[in-house]
C-alpha atoms as a PDB file:
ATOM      1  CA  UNK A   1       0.000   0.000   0.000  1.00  0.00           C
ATOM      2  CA  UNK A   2       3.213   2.508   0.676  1.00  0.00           C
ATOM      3  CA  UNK A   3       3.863   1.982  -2.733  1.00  0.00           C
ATOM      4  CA  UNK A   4       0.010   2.939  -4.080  1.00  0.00           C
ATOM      5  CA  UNK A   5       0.016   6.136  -1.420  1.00  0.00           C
ATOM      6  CA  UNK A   6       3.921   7.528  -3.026  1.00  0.00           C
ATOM      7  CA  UNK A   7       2.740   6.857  -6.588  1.00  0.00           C
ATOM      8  CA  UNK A   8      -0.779   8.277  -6.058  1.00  0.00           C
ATOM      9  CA  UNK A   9       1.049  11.252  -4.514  1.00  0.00           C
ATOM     10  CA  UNK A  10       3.336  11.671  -7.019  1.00  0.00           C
ATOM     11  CA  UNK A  11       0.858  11.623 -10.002  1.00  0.00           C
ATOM     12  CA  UNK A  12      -1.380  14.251  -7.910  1.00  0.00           C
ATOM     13  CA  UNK A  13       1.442  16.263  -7.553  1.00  0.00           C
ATOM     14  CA  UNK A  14       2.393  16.007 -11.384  1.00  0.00           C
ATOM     15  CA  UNK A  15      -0.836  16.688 -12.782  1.00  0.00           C
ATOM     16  CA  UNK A  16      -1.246  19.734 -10.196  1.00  0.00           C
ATOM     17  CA  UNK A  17       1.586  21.575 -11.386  1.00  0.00           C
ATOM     18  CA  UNK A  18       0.315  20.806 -15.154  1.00  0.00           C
ATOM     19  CA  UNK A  19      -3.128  21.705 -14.585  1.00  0.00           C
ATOM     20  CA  UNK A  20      -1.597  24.866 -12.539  1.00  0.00           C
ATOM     21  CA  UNK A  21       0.654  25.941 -15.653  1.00  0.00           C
ATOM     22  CA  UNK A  22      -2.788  24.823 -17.980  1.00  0.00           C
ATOM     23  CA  UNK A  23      -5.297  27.179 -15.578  1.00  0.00           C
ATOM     24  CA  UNK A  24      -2.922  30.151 -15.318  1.00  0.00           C
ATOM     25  CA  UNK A  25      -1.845  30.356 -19.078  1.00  0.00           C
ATOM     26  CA  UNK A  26      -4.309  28.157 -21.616  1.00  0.00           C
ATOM     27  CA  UNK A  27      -7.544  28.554 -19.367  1.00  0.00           C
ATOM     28  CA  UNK A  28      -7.400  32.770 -18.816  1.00  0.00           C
ATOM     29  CA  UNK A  29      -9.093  33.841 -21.678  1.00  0.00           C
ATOM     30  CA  UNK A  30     -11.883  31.289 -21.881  1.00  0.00           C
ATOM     31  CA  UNK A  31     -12.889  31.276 -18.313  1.00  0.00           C
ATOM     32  CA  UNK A  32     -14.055  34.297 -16.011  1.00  0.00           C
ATOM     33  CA  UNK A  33     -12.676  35.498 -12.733  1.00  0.00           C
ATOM     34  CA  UNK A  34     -15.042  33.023 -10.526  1.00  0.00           C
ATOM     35  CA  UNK A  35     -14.439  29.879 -12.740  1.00  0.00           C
ATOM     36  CA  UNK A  36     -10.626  30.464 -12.655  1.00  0.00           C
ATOM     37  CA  UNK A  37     -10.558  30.681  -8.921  1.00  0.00           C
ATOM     38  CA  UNK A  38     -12.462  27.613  -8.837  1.00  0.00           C
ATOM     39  CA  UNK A  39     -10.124  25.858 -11.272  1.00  0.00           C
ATOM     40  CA  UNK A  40      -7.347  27.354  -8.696  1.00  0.00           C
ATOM     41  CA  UNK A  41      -8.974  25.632  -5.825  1.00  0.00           C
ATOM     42  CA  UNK A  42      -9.182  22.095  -7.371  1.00  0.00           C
ATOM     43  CA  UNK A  43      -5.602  22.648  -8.191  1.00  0.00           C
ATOM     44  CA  UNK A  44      -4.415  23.550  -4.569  1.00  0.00           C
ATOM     45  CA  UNK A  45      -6.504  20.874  -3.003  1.00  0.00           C
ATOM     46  CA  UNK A  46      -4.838  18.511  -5.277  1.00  0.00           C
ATOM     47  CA  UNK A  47      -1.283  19.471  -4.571  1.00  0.00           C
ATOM     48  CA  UNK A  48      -1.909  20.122  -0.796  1.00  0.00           C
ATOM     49  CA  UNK A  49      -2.960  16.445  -1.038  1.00  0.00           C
ATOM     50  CA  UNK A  50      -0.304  15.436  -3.214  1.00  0.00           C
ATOM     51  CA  UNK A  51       2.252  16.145  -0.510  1.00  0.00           C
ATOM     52  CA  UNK A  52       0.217  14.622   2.231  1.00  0.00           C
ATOM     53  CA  UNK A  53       0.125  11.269   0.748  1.00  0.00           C
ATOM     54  CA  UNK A  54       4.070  11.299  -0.110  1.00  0.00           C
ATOM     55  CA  UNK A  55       4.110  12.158   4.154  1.00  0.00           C
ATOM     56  CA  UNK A  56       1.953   9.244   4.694  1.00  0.00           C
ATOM     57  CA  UNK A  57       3.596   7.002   2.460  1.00  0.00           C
ATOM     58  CA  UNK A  58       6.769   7.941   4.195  1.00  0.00           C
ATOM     59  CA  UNK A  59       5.818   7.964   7.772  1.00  0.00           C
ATOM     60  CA  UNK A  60       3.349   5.230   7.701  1.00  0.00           C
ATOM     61  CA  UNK A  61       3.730   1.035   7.125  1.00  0.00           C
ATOM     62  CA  UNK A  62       0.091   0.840   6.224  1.00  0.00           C
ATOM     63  CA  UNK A  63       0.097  -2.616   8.173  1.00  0.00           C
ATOM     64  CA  UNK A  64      -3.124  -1.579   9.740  1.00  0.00           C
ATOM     65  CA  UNK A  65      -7.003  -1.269   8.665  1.00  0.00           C
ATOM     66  CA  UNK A  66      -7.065   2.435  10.080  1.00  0.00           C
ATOM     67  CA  UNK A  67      -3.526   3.439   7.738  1.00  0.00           C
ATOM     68  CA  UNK A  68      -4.769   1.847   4.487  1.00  0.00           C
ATOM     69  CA  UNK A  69      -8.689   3.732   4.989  1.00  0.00           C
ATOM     70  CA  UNK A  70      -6.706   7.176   5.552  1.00  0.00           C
ATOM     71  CA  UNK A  71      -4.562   5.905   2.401  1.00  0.00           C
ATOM     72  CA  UNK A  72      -8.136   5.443   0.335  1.00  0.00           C
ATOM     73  CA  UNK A  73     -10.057   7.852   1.751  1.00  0.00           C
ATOM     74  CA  UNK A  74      -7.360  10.947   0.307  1.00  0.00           C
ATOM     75  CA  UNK A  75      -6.828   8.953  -2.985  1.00  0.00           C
ATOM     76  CA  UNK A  76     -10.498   9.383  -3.721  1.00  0.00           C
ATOM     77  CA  UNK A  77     -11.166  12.295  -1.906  1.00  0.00           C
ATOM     78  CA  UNK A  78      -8.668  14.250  -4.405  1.00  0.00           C
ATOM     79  CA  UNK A  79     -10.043  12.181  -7.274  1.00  0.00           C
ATOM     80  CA  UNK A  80     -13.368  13.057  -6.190  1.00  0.00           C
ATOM     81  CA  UNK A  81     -12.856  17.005  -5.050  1.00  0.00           C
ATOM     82  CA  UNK A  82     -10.423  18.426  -7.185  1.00  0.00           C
ATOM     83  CA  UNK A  83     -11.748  16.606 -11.035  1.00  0.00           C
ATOM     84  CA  UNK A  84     -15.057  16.977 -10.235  1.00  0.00           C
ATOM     85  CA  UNK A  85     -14.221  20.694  -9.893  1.00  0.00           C
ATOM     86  CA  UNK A  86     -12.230  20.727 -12.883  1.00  0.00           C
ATOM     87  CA  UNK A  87     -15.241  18.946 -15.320  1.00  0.00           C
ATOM     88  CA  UNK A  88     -17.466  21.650 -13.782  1.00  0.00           C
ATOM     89  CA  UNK A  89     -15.816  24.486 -14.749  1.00  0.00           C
ATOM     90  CA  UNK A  90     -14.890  23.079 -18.205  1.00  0.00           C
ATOM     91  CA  UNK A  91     -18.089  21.882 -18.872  1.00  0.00           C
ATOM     92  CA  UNK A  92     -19.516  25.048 -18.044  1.00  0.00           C
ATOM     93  CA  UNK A  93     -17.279  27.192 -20.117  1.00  0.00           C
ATOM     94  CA  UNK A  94     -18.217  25.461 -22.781  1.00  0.00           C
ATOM     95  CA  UNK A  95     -21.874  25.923 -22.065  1.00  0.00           C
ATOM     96  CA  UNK A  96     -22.841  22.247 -21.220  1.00  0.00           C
ATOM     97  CA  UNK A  97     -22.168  22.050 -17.621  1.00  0.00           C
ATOM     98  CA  UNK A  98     -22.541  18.803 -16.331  1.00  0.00           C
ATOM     99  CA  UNK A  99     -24.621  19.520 -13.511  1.00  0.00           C
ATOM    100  CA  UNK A 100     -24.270  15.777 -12.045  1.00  0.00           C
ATOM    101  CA  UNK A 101     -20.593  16.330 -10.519  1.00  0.00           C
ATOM    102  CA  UNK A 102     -22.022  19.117  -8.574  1.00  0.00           C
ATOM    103  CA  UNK A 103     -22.750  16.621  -5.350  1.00  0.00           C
ATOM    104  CA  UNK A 104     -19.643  14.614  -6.296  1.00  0.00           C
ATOM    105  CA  UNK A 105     -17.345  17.540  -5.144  1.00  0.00           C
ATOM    106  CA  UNK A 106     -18.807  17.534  -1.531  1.00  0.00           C
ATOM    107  CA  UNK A 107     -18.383  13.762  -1.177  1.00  0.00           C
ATOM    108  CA  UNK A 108     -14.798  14.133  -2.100  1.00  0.00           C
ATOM    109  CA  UNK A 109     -14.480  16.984   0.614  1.00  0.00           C
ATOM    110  CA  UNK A 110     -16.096  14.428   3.365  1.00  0.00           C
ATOM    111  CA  UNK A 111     -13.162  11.991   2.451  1.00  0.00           C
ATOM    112  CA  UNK A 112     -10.401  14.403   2.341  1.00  0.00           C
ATOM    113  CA  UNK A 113     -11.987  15.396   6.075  1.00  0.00           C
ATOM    114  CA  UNK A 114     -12.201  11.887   6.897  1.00  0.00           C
ATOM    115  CA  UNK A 115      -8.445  11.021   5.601  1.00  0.00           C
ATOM    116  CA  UNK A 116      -7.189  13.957   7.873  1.00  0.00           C
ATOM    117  CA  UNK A 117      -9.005  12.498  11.119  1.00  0.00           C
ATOM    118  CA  UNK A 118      -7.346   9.174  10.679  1.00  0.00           C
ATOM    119  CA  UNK A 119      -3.969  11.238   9.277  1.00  0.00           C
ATOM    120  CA  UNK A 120      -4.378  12.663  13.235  1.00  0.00           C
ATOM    121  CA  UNK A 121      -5.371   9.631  14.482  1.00  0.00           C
ATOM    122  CA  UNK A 122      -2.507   7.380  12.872  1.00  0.00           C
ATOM    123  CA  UNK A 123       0.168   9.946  13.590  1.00  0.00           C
ATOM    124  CA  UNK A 124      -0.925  10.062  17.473  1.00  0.00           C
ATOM    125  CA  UNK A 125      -0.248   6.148  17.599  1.00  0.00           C
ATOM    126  CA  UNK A 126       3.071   6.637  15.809  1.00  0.00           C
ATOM    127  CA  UNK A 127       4.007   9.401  17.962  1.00  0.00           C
ATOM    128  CA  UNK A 128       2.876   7.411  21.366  1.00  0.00           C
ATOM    129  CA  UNK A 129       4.562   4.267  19.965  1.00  0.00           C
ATOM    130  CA  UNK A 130       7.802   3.387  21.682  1.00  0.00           C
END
């Protein structure tokens, strides 16, 4: 599972700085102020969680039930959050927004919440652990 959580992280982190360098240069004159910052958010989420699975994949073994849920729980959360953010906006600048990823973007908040409270969790039994 380490190897899932670096790999995951790394291909987060990737795609973050390429759909950065895509928002900030390719996306500016076809999407407004509001949809930009939107597209900005997805992208920040993503990298903030890019770098929090390479942590976990470094400080955890993912041995137990509660490591590998915090491991899944941030791989979809991103998936979830930060692409259902990104087909929103796109869609929408093109005038066909796909109005069903709306409530997808929530549910990948609630696992990105849920993936920090076993992060805290996990890294309190590390910490305590002799």
């Amino acid at each position: 599972m380490e190897e899932i959580i670096l790999i995951a992280g790394g291909i987060y982190g990737t795609l973050a700085v390429i759909f950065g360098a895509f928002g900030a240069h390719g996306l500016k004159k076809y999407l407004d102020p509001e949809q930009l910052k939107s597209f900005e958010t997805g992208v920040k989420y993503q990298m903030y969680h890019a770098l929090l699975l390479i942590l976990t994949g470094i400080i955890f073994p993912f041995q137990g039930y509660s490591q590998n849920l915090m491991g899944w729980f941030l791989i979809l959360g991103v998936f979830f959050f930060s692409f259902s953010i990104y087909g929103l906006v796109l869609s929408s600048a093109k005038g066909r927004k796909m109005s069903f990823l709306g409530p997808v973007t929530p549910v990948g908040g609630l696992l990105l919440v849920m993936g920090w409270v076993l992060f805290t969790i996990n890294v309190a039994g590390v910490v305590t652990t002799p």
